[in-house]
Protein backbone atom coordinates (compact mmCIF):
# COMPACT_ATOMS: atom_id res chain seq x y z
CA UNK A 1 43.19 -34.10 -166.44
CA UNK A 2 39.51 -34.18 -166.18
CA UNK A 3 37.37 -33.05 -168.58
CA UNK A 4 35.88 -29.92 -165.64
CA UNK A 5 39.15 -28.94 -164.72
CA UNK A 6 40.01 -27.72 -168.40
CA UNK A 7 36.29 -26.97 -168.52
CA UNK A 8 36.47 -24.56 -165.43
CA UNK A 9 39.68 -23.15 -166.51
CA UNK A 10 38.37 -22.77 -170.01
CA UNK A 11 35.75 -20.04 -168.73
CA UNK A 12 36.97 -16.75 -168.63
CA UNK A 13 34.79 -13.62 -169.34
CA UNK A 14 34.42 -11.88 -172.96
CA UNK A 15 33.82 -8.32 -173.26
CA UNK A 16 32.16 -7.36 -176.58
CA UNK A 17 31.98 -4.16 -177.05
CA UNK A 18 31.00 -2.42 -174.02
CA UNK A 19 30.40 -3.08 -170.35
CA UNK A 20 27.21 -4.54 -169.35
CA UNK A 21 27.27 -1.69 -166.65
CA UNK A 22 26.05 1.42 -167.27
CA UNK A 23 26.84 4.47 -164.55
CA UNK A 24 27.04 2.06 -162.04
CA UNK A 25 24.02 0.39 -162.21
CA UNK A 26 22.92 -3.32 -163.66
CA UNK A 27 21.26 -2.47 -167.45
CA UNK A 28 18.09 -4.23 -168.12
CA UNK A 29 18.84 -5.88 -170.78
CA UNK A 30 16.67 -5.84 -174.02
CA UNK A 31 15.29 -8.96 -175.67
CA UNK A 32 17.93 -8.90 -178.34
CA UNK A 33 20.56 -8.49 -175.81
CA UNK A 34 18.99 -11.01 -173.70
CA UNK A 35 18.72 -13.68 -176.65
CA UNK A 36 22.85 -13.00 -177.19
CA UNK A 37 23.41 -13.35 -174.03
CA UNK A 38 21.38 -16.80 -173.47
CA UNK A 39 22.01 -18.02 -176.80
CA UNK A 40 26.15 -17.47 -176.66
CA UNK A 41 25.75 -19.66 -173.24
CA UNK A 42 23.80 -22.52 -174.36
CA UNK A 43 25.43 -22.44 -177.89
CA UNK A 44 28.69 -22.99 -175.65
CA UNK A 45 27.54 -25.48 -173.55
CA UNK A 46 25.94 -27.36 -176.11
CA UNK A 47 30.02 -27.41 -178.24
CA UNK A 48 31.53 -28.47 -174.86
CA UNK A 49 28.87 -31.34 -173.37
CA UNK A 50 28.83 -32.85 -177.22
CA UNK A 51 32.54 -32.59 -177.44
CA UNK A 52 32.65 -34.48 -174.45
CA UNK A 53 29.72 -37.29 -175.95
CA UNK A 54 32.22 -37.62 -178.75
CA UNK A 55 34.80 -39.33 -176.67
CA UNK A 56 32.90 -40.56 -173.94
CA UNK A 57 29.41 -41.79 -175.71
CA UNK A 58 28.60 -45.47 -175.38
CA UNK A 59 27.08 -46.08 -178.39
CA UNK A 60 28.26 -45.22 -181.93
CA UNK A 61 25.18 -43.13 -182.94
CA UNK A 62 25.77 -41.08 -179.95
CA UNK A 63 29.23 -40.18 -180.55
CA UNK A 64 28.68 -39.36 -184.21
CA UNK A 65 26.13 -37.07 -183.35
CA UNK A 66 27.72 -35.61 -180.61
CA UNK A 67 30.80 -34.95 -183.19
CA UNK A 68 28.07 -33.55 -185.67
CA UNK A 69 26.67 -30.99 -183.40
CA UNK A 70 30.51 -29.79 -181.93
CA UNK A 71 30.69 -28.62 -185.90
CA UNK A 72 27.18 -26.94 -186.30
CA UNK A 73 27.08 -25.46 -183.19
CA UNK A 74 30.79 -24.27 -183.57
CA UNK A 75 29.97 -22.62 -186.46
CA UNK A 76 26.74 -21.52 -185.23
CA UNK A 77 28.37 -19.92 -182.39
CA UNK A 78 30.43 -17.66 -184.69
CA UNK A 79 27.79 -16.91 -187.04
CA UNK A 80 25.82 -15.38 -183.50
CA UNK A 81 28.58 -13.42 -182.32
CA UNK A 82 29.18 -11.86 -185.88
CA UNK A 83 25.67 -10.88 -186.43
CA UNK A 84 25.10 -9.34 -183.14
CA UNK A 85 27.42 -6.12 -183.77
CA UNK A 86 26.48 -3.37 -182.54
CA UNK A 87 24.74 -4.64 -179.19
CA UNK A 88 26.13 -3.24 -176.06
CA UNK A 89 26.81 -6.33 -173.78
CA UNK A 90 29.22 -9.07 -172.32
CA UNK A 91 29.10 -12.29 -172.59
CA UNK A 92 30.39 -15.32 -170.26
CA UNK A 93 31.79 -17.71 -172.24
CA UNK A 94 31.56 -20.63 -170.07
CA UNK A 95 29.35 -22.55 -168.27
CA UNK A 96 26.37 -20.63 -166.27
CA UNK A 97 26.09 -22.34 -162.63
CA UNK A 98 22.96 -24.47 -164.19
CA UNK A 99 24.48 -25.49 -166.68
CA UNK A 100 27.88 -26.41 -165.32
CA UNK A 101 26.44 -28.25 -162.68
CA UNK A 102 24.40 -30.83 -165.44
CA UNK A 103 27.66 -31.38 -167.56
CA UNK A 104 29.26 -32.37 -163.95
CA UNK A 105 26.23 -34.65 -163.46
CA UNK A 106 26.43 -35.74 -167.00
CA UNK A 107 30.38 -36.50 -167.09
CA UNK A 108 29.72 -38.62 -163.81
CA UNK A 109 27.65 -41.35 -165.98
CA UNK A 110 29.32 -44.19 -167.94
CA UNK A 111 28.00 -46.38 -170.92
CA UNK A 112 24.48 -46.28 -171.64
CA UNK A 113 23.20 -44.43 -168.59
CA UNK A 114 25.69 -41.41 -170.14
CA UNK A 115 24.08 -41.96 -173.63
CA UNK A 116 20.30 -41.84 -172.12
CA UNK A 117 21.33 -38.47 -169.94
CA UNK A 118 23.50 -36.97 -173.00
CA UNK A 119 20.38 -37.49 -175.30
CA UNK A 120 17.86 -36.47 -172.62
CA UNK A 121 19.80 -33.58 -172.12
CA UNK A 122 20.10 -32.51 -176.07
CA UNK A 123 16.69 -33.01 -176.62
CA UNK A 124 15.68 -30.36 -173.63
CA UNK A 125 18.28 -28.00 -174.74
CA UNK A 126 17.16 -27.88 -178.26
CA UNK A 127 13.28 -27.63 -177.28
CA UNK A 128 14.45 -24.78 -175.27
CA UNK A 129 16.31 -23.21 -178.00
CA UNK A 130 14.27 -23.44 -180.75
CA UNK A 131 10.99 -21.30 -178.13
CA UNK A 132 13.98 -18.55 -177.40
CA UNK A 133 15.05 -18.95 -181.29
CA UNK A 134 11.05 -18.56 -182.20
CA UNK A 135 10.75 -15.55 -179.89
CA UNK A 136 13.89 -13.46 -181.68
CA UNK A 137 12.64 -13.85 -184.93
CA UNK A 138 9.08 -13.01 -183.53
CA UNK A 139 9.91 -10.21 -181.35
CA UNK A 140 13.56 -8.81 -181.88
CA UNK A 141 14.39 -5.70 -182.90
CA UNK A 142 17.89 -6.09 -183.82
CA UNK A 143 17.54 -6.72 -187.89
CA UNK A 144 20.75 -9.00 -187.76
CA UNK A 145 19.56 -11.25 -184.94
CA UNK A 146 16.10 -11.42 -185.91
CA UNK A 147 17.17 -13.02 -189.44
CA UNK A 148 19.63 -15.07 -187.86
CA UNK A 149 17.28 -16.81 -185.17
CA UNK A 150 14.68 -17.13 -188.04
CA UNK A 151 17.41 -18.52 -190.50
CA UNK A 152 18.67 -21.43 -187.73
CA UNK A 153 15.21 -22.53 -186.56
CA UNK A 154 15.52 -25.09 -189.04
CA UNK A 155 19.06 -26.49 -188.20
CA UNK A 156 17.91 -26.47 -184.58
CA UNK A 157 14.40 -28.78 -185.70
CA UNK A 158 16.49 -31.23 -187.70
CA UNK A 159 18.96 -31.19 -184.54
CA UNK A 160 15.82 -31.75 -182.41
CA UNK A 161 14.61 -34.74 -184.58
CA UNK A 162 18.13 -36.42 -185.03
CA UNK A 163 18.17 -36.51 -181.18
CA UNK A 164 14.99 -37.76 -180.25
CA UNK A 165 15.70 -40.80 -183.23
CA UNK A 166 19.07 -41.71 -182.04
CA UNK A 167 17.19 -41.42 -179.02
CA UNK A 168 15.14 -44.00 -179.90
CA UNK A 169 17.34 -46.06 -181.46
CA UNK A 170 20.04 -46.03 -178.57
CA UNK A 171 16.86 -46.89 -175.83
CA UNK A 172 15.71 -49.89 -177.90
């Protein structure tokens, strides 16, 4: 079975604690809503595209860091969800379109063309993270999010940094 069919049928829609609709009309969301929300996606992506690294990487440095991010990101994943009680929103657990469609590019690669993409990929994802990560513990109002984003900005640098060496080591 390929690794986007299980992927796909993987995905399936988690409700935490109330609708994201309220009297029939789209919510704006706030910014700590909005960080959950984008966080729990990536933070899911990021388990499932490393998971995938793990088995398929090329090169030894890329599977063992794929296989150390599934476990901090796993466990990062559940550390979000439990601090964001209290917010009113859902969640997709699964891939967003953009993000689905990159793992399908990415699972299409073999050997070291799949390393160079995975890597590419991390190190883009984590820059990304660690702005929305600064921004939450800038700007959020929600007191358990706001310590949590500030707390895991320095697990995201040192993922950031591991990347971009293996990076460099792998593209020698």
């Amino acid at each position: 079975m390929k690794p986007s069919v299980w992927i796909t049928s993987a995905s399936f829609i988690l409700f935490l604690l109330a609708p994201l609709f309220a009297t029939g009309g789209e919510k704006k969301l706030t910014q700590d809503e909005e960080f959950f929300k984008t966080a729990a996606s990536a933070g899911f992506a990021e388990v499932k595209t490393s998971q995938y690294a793990e088995k398929n990487g090329n090169n030894e440095k890329v599977r063992d860091l794929a296989a150390h991010l599934v476990k901090e990101h796993t466990d990062l994943n559940k550390k979000l969800t439990e601090n964001a009680k209290g917010l009113k929103v859902a969640v997709v657990v699964g891939f967003e379109k953009d993000r689905k469609a990159k793992y399908d590019r990415l699972t299409k690669l073999e050997g070291a063309a799949f390393d160079r993409a995975y890597l590419k990929q991390l190190i883009e994802g984590h820059k990304e993270s660690i702005k929305l990560f600064e921004t939450q513990a800038r700007e959020g109002k929600h007191e358990e999010l706001r310590t949590f984003a500030n707390d895991t900005l320095p697990q995201l640098r040192k993922h950031l940094k591991k990347a971009q060496e293996t990076a460099e080591a792998v593209n020698q």
